[in-house]
PDB file of N, CA and C in Angstrom:
ATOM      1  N   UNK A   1       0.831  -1.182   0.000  1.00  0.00           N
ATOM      2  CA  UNK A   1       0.000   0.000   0.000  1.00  0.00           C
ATOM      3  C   UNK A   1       0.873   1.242   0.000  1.00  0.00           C
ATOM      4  N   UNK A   2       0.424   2.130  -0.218  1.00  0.00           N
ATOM      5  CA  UNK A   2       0.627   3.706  -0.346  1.00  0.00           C
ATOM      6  C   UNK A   2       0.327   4.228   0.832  1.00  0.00           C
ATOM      7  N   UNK A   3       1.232   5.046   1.438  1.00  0.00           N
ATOM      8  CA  UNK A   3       0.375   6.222   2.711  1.00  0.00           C
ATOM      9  C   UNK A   3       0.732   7.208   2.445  1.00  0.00           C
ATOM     10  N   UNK A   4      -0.520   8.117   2.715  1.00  0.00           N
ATOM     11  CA  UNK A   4      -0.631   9.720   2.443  1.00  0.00           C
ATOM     12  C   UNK A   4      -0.389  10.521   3.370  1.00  0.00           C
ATOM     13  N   UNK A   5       0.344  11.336   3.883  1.00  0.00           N
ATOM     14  CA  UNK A   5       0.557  12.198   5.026  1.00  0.00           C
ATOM     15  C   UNK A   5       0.214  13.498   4.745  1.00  0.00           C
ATOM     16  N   UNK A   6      -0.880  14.129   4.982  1.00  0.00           N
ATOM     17  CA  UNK A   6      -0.718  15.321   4.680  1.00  0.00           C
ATOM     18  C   UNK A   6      -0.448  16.689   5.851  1.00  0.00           C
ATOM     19  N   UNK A   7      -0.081  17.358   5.701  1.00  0.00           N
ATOM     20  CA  UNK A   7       0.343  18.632   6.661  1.00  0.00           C
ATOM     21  C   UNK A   7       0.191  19.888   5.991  1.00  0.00           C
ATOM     22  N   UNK A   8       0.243  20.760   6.811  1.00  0.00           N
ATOM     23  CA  UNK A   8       0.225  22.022   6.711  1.00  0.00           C
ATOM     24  C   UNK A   8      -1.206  23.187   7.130  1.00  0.00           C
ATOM     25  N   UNK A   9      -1.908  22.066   7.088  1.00  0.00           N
ATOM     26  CA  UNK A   9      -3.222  22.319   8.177  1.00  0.00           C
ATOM     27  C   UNK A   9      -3.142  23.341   9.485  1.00  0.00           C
ATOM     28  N   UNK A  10      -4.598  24.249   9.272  1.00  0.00           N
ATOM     29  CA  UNK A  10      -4.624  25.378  10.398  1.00  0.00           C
ATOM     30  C   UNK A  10      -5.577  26.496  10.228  1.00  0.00           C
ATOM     31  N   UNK A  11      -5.672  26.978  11.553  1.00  0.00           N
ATOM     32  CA  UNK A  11      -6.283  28.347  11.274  1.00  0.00           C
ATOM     33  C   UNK A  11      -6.218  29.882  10.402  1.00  0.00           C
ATOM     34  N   UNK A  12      -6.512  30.064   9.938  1.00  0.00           N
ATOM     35  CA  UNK A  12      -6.082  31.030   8.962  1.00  0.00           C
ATOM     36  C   UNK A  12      -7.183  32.467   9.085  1.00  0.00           C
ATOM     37  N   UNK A  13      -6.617  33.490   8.638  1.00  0.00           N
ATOM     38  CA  UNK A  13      -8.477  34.526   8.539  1.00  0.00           C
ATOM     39  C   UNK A  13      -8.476  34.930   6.907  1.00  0.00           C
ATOM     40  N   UNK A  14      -9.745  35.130   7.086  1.00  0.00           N
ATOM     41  CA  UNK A  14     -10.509  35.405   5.550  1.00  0.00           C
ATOM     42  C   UNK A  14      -9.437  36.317   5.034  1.00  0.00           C
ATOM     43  N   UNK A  15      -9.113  35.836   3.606  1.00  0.00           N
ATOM     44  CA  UNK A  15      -7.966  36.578   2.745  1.00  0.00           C
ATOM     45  C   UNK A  15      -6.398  36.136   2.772  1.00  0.00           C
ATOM     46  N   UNK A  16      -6.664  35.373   3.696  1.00  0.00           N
ATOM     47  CA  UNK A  16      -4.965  34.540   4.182  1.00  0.00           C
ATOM     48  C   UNK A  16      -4.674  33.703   3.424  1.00  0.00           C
ATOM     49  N   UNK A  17      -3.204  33.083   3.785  1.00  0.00           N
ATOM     50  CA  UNK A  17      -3.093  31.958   2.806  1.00  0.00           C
ATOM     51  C   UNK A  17      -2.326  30.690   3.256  1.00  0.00           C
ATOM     52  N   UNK A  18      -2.898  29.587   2.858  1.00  0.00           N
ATOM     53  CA  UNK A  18      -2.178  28.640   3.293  1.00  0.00           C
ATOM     54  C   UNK A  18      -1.082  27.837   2.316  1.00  0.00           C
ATOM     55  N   UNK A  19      -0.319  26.623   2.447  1.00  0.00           N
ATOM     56  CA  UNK A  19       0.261  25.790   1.610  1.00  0.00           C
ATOM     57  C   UNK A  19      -0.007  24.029   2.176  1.00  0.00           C
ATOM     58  N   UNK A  20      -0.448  23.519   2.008  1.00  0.00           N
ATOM     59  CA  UNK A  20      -0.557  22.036   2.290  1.00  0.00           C
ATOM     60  C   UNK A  20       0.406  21.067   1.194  1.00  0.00           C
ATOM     61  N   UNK A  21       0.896  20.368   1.936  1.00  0.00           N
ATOM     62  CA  UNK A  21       1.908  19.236   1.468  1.00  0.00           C
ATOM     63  C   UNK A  21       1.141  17.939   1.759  1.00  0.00           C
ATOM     64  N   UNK A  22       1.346  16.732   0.774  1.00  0.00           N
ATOM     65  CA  UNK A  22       1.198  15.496   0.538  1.00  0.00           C
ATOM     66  C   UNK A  22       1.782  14.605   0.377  1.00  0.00           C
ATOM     67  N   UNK A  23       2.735  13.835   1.207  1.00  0.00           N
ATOM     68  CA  UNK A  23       4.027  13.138   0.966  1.00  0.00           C
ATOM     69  C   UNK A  23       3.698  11.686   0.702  1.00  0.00           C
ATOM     70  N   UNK A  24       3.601  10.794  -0.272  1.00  0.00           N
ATOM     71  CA  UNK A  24       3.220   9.509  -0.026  1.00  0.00           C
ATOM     72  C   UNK A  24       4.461   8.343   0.060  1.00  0.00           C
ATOM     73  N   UNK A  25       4.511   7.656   0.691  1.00  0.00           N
ATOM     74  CA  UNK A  25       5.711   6.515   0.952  1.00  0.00           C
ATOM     75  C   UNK A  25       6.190   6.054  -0.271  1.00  0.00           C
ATOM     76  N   UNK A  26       7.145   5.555   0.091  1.00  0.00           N
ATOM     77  CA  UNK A  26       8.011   4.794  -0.768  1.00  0.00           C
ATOM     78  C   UNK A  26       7.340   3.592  -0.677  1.00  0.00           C
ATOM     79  N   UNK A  27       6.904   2.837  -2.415  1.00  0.00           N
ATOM     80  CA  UNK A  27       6.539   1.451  -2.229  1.00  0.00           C
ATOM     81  C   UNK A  27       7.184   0.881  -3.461  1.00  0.00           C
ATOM     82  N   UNK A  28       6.525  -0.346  -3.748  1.00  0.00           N
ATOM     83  CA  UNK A  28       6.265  -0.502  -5.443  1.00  0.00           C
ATOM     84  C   UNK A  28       5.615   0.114  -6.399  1.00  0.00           C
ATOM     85  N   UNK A  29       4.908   0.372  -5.518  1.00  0.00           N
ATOM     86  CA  UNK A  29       3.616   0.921  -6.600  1.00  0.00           C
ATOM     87  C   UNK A  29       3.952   2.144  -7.548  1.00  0.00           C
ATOM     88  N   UNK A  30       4.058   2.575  -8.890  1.00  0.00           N
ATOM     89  CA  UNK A  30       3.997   3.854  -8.858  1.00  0.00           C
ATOM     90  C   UNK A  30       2.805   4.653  -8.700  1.00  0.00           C
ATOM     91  N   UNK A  31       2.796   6.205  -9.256  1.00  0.00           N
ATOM     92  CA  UNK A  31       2.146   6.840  -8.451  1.00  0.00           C
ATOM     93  C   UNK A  31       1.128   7.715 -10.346  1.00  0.00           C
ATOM     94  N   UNK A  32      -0.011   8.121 -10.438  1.00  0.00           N
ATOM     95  CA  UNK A  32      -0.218   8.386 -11.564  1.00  0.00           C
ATOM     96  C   UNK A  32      -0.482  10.195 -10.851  1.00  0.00           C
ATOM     97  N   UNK A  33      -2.035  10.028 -11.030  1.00  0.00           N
ATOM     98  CA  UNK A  33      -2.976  11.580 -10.717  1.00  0.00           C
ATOM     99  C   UNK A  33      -2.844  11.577  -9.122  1.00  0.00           C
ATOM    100  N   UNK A  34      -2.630  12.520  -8.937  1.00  0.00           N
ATOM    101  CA  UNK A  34      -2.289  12.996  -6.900  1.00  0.00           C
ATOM    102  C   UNK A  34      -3.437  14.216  -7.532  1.00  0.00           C
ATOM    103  N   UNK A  35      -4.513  14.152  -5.980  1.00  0.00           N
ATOM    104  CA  UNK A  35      -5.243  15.329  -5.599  1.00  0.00           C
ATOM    105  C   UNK A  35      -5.350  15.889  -4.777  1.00  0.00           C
ATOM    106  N   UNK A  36      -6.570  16.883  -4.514  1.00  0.00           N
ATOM    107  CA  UNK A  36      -6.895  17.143  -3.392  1.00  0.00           C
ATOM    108  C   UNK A  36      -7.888  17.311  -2.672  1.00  0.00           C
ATOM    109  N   UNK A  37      -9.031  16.458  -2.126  1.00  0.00           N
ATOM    110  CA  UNK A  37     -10.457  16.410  -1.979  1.00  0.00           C
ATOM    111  C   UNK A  37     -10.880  17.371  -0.794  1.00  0.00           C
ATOM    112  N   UNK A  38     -11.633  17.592  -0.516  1.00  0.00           N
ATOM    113  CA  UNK A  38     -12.196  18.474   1.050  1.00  0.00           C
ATOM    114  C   UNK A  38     -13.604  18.058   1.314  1.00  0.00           C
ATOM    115  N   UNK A  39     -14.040  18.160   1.855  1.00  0.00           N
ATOM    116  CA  UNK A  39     -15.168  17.504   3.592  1.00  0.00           C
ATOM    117  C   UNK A  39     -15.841  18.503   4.653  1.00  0.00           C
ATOM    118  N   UNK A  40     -16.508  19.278   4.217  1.00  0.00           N
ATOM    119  CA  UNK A  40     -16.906  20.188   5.613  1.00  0.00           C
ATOM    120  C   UNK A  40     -18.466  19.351   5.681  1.00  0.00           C
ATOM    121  N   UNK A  41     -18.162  19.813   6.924  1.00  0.00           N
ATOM    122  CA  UNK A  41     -19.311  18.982   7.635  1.00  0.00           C
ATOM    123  C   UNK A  41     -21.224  19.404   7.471  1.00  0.00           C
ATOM    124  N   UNK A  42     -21.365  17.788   7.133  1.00  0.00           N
ATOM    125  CA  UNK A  42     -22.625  17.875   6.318  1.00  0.00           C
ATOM    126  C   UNK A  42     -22.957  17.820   4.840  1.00  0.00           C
ATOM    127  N   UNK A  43     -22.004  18.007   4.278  1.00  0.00           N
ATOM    128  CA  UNK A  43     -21.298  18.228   3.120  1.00  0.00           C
ATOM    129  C   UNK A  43     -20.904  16.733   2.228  1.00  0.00           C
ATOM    130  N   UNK A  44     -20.765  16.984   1.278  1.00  0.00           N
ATOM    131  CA  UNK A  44     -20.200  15.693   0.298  1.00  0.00           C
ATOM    132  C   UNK A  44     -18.479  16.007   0.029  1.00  0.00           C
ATOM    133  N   UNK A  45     -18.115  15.011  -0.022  1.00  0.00           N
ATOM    134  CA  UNK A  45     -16.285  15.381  -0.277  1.00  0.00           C
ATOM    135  C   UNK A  45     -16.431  15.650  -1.788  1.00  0.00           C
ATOM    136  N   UNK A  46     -15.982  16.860  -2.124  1.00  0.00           N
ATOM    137  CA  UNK A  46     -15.508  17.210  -3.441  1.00  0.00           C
ATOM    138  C   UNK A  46     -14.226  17.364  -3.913  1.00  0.00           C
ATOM    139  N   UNK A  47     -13.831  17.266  -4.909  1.00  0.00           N
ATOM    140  CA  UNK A  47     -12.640  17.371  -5.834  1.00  0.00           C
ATOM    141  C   UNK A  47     -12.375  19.165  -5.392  1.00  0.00           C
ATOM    142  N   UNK A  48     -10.875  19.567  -5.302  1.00  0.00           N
ATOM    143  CA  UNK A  48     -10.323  20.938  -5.056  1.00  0.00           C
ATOM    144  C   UNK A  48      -9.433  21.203  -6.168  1.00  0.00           C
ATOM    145  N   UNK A  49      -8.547  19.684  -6.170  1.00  0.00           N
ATOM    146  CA  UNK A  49      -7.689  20.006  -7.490  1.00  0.00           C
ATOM    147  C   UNK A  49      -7.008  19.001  -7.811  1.00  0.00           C
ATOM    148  N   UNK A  50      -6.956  18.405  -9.062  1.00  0.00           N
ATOM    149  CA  UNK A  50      -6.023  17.481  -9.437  1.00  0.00           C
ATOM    150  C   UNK A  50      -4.612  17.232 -10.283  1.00  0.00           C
ATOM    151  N   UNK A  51      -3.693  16.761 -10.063  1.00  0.00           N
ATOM    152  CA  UNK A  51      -2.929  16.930 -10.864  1.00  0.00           C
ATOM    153  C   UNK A  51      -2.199  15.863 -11.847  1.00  0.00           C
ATOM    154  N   UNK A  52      -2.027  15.354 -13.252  1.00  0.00           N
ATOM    155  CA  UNK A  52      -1.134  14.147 -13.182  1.00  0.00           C
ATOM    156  C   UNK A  52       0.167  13.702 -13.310  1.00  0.00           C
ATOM    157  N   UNK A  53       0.933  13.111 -13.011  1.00  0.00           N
ATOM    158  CA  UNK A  53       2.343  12.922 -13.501  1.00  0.00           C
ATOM    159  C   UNK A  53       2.990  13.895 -14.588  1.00  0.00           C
ATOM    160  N   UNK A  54       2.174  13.953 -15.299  1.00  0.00           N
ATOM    161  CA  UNK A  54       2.936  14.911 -16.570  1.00  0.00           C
ATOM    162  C   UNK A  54       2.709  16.171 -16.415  1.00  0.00           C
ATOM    163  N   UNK A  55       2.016  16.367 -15.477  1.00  0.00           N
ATOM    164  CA  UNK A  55       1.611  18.196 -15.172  1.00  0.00           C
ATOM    165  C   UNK A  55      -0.010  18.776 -15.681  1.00  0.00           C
ATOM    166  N   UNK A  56      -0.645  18.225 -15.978  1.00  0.00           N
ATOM    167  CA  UNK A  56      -2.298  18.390 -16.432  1.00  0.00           C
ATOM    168  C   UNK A  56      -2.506  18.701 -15.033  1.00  0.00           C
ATOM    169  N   UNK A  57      -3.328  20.020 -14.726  1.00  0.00           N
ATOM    170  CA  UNK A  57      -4.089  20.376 -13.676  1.00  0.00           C
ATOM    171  C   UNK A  57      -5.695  20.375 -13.872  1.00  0.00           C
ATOM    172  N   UNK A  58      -6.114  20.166 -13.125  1.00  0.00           N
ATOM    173  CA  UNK A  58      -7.868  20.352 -13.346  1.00  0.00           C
ATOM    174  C   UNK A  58      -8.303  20.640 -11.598  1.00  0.00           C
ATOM    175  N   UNK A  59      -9.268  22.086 -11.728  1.00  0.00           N
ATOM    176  CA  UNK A  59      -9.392  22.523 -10.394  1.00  0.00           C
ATOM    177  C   UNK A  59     -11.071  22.427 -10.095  1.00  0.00           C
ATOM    178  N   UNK A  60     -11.567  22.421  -9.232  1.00  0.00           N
ATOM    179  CA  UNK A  60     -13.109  22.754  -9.217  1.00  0.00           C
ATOM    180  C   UNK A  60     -13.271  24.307  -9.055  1.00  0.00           C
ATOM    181  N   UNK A  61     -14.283  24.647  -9.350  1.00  0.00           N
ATOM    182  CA  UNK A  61     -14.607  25.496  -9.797  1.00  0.00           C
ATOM    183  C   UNK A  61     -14.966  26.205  -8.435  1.00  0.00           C
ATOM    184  N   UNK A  62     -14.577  25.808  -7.710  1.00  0.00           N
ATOM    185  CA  UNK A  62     -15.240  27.177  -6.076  1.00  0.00           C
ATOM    186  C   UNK A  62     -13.324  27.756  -6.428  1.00  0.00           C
ATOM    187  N   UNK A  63     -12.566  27.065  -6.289  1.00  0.00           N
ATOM    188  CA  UNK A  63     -11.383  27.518  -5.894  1.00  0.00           C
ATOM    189  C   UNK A  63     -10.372  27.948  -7.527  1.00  0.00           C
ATOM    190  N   UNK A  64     -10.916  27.598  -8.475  1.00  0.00           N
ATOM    191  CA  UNK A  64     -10.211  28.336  -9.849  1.00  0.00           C
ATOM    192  C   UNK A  64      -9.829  29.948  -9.302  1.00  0.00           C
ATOM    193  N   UNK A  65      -8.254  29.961  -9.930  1.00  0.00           N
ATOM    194  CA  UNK A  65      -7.653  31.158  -9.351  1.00  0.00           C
ATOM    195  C   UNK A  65      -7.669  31.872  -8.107  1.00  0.00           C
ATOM    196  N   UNK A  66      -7.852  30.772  -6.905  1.00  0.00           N
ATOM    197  CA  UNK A  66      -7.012  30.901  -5.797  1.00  0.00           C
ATOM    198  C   UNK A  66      -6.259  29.900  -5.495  1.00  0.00           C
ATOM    199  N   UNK A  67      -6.218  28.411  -5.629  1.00  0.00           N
ATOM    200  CA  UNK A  67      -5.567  27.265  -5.611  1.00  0.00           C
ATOM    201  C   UNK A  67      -4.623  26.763  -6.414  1.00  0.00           C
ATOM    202  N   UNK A  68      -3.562  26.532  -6.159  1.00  0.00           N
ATOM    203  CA  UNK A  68      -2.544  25.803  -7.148  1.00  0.00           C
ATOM    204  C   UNK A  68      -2.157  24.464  -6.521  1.00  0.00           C
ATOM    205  N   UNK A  69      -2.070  23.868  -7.722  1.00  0.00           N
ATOM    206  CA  UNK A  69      -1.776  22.363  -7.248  1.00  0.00           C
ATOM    207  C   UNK A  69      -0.450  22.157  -7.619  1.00  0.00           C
ATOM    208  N   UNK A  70       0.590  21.267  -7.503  1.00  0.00           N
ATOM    209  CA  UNK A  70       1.929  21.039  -7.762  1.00  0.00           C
ATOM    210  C   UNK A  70       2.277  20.055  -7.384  1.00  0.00           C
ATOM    211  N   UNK A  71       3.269  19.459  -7.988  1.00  0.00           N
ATOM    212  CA  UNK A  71       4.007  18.177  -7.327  1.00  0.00           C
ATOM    213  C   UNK A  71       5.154  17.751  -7.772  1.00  0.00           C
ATOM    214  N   UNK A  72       6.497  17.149  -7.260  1.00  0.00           N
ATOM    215  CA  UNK A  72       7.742  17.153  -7.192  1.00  0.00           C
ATOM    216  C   UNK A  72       7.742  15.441  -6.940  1.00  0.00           C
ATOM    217  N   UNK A  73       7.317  14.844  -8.663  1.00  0.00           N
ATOM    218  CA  UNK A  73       7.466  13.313  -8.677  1.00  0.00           C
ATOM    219  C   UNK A  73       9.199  12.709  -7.848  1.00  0.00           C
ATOM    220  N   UNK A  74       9.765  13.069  -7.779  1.00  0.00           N
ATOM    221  CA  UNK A  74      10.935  12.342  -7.315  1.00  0.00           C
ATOM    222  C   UNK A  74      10.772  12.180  -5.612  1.00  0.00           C
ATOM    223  N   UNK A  75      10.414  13.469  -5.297  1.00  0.00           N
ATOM    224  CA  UNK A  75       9.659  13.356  -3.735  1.00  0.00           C
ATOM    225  C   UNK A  75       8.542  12.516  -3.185  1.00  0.00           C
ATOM    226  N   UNK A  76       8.067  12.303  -4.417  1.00  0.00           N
ATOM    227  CA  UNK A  76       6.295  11.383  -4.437  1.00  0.00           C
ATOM    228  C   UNK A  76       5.308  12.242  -3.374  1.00  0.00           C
ATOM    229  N   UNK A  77       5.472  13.601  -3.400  1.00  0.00           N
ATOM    230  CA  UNK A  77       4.708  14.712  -2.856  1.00  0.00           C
ATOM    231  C   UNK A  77       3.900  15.991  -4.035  1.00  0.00           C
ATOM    232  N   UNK A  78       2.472  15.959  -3.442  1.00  0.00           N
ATOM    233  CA  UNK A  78       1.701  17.046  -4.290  1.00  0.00           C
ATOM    234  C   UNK A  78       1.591  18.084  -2.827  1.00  0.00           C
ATOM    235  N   UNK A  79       1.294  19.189  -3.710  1.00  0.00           N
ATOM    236  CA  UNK A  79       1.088  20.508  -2.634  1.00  0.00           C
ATOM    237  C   UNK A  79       0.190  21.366  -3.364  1.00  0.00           C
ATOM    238  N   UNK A  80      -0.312  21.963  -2.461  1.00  0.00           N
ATOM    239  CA  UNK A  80      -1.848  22.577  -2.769  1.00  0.00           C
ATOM    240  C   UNK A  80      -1.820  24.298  -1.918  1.00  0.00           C
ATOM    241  N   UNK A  81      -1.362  25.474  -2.585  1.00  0.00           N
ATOM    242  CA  UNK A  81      -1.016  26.567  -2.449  1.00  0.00           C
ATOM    243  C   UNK A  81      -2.667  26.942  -2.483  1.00  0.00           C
ATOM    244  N   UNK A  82      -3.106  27.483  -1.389  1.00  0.00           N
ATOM    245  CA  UNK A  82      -4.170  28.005  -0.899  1.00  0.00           C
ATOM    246  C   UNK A  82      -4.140  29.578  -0.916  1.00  0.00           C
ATOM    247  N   UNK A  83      -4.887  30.572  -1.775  1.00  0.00           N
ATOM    248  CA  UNK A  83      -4.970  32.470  -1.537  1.00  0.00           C
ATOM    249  C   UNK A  83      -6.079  31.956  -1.244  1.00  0.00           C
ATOM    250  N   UNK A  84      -6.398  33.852  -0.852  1.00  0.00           N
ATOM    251  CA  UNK A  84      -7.565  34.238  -0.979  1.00  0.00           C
ATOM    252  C   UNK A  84      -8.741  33.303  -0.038  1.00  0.00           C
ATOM    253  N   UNK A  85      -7.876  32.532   1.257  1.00  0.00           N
ATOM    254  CA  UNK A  85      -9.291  31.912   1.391  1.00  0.00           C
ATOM    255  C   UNK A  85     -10.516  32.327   2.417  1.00  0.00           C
ATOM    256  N   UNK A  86     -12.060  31.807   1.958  1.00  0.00           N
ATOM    257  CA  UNK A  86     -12.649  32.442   2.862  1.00  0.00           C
ATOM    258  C   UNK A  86     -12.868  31.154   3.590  1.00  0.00           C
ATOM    259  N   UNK A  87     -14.238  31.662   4.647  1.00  0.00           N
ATOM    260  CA  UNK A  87     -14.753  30.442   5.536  1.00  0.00           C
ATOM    261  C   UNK A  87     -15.417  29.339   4.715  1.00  0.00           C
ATOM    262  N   UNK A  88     -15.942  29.551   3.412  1.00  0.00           N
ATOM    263  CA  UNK A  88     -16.229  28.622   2.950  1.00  0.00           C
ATOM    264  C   UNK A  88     -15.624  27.607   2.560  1.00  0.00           C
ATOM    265  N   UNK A  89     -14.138  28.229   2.488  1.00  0.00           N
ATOM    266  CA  UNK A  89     -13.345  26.926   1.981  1.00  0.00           C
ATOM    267  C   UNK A  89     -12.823  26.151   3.745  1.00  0.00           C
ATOM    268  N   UNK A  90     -13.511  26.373   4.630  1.00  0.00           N
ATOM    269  CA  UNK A  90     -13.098  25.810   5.728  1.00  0.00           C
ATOM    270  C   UNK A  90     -13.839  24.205   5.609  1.00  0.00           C
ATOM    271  N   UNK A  91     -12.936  23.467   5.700  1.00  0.00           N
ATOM    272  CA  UNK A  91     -13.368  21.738   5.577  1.00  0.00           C
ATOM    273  C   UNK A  91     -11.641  21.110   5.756  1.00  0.00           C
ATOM    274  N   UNK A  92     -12.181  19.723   5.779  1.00  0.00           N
ATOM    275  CA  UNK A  92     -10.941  18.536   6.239  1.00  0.00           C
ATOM    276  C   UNK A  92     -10.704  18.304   4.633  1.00  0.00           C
ATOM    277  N   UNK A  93      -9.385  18.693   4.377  1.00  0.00           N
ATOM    278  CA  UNK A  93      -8.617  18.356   3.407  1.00  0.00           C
ATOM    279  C   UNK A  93      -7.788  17.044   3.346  1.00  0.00           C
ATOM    280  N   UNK A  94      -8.298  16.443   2.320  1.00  0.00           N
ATOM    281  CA  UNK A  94      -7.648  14.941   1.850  1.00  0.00           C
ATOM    282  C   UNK A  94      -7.117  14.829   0.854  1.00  0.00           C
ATOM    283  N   UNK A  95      -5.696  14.111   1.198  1.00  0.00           N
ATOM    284  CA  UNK A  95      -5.136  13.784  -0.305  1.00  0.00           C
ATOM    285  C   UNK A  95      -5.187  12.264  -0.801  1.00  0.00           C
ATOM    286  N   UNK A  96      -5.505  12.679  -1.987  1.00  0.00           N
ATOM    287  CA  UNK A  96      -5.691  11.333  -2.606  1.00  0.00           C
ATOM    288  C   UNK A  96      -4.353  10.913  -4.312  1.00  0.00           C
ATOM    289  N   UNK A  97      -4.088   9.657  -4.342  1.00  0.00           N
ATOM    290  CA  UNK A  97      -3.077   9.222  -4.845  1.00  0.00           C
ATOM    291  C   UNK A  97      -3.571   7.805  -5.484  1.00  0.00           C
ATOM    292  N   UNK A  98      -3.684   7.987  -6.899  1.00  0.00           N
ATOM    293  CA  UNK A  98      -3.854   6.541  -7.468  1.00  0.00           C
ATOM    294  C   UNK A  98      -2.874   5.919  -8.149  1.00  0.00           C
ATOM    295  N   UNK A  99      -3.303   4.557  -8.415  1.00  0.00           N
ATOM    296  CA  UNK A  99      -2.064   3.667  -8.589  1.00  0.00           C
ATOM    297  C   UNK A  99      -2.691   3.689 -10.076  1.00  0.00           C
ATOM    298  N   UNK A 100      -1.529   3.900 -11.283  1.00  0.00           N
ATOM    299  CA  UNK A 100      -2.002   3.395 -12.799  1.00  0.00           C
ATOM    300  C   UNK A 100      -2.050   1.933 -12.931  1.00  0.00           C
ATOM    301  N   UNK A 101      -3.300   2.073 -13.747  1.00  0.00           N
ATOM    302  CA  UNK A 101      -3.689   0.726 -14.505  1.00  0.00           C
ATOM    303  C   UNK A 101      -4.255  -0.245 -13.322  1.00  0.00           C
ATOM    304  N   UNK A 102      -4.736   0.265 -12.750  1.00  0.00           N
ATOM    305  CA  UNK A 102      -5.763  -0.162 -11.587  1.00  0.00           C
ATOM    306  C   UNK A 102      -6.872   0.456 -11.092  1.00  0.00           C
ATOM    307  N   UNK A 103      -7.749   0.047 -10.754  1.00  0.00           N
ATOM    308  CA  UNK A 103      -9.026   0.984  -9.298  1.00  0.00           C
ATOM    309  C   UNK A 103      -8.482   1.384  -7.716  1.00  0.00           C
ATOM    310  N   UNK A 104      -7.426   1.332  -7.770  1.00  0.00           N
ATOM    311  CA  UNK A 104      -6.183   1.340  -6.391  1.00  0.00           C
ATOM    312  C   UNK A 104      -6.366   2.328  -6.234  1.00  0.00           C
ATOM    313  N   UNK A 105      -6.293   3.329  -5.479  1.00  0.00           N
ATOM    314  CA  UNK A 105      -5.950   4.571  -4.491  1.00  0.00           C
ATOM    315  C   UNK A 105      -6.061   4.966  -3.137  1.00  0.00           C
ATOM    316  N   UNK A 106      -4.941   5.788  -2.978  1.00  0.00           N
ATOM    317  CA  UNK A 106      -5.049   5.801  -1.154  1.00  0.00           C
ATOM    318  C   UNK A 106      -5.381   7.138  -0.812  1.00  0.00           C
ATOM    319  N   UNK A 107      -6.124   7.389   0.170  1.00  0.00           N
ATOM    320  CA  UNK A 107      -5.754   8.323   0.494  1.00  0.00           C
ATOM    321  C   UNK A 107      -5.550   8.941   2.261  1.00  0.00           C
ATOM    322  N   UNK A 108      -4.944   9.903   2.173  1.00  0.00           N
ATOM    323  CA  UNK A 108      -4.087  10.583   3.563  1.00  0.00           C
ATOM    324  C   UNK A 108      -5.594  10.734   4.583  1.00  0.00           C
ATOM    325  N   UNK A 109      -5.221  10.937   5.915  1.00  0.00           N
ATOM    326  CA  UNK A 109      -5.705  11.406   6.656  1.00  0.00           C
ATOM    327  C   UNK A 109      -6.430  12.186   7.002  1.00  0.00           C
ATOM    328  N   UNK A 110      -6.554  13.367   6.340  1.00  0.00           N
ATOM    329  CA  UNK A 110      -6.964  14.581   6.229  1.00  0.00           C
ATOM    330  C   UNK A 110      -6.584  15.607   6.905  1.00  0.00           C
ATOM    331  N   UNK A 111      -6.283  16.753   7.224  1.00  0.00           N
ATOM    332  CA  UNK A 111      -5.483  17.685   7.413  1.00  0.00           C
ATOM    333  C   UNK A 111      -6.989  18.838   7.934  1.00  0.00           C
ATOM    334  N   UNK A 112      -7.196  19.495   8.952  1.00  0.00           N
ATOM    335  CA  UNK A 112      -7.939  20.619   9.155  1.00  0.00           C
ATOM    336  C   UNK A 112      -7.628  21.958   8.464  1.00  0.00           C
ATOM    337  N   UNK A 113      -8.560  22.537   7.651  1.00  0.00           N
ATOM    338  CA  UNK A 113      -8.560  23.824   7.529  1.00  0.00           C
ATOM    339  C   UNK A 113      -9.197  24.716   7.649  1.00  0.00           C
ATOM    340  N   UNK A 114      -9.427  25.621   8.711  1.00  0.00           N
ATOM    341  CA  UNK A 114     -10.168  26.555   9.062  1.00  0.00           C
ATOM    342  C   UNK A 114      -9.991  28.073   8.847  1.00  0.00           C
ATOM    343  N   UNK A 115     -10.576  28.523   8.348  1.00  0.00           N
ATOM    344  CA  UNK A 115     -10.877  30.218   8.009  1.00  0.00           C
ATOM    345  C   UNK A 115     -12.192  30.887   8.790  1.00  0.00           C
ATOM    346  N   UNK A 116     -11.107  31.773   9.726  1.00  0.00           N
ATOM    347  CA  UNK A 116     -11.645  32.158  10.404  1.00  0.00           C
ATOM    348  C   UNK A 116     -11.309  33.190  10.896  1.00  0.00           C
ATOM    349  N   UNK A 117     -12.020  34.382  10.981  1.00  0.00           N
ATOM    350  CA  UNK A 117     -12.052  35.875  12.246  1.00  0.00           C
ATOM    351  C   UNK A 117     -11.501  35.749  13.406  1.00  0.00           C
TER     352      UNK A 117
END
C-alpha cells in the first residue's frame, strides 16, 4: 500500500493563505494523478484540485484562481497553495493518490482547515 501524510493544516483569517503538502511513501507501486479532496461537515467530499504525472491540472470550480496544485514526482509529494481563502473553503482536506492501470488509491488522513475571524 501507499500512505498519504498530509500537513500544513490550520487556522487562517478570511484573505490569508495557506500551503498544504502530501508526501506519499516509498513502495512498489507507482504513483499516476495525486489530488486534493475536502469535507466540511454535512457536506459531500468534493474534488479541489487534481494533478497528473505529466503536469495536467484540473481545479473545481469554487477555488479556480485561488488554488494551485503542484508536485515534485521524485519526492512522491503534491502541494496545494491556498490564496484568498474564505470560511467557505473551511473543511478537512484529503489527499488522494492513485495507482495506474488499476481501481487502487489511497488516500491521507486529512489535514484541518479553518478560516476564520
Amino acid at each position: 500500500q501507499v500512505q498519504l501524510v498530509e500537513s500544513g493544516g490550520g487556522l487562517v483569517q478570511p484573505g490569508g493563505s495557506l500551503s498544504l503538502s502530501c508526501a506519499a511513501s516509498r513502495s512498489i507501486f507507482p504513483i499516476s494523478t495525486m489530488g486534493w479532496y475536502r469535507q466540511a461537515p454535512g457536506k459531500q467530499r468534493e474534488l479541489v484540485a487534481a494533478i497528473t504525472s505529466g503536469g495536467s491540472t484540473n481545479y473545481g470550480d469554487s477555488v479556480k484562481g485561488r488554488f494551485t496544485i503542484s508536485r515534485d514526482n521524485a519526492k512522491r509529494t503534491a502541494y496545494l497553495q491556498m490564496n484568498s481563502l474564505q470560511p467557505e473553503d473551511t473543511a478537512v482536506y484529503y489527499c488522494n493518490a492513485r495507482i495506474p492501470n488499476t481501481n487502487f488509491s489511497s488516500w491521507g488522513q486529512g489535514t484541518q482547515v479553518t478560516v476564520s475571524s
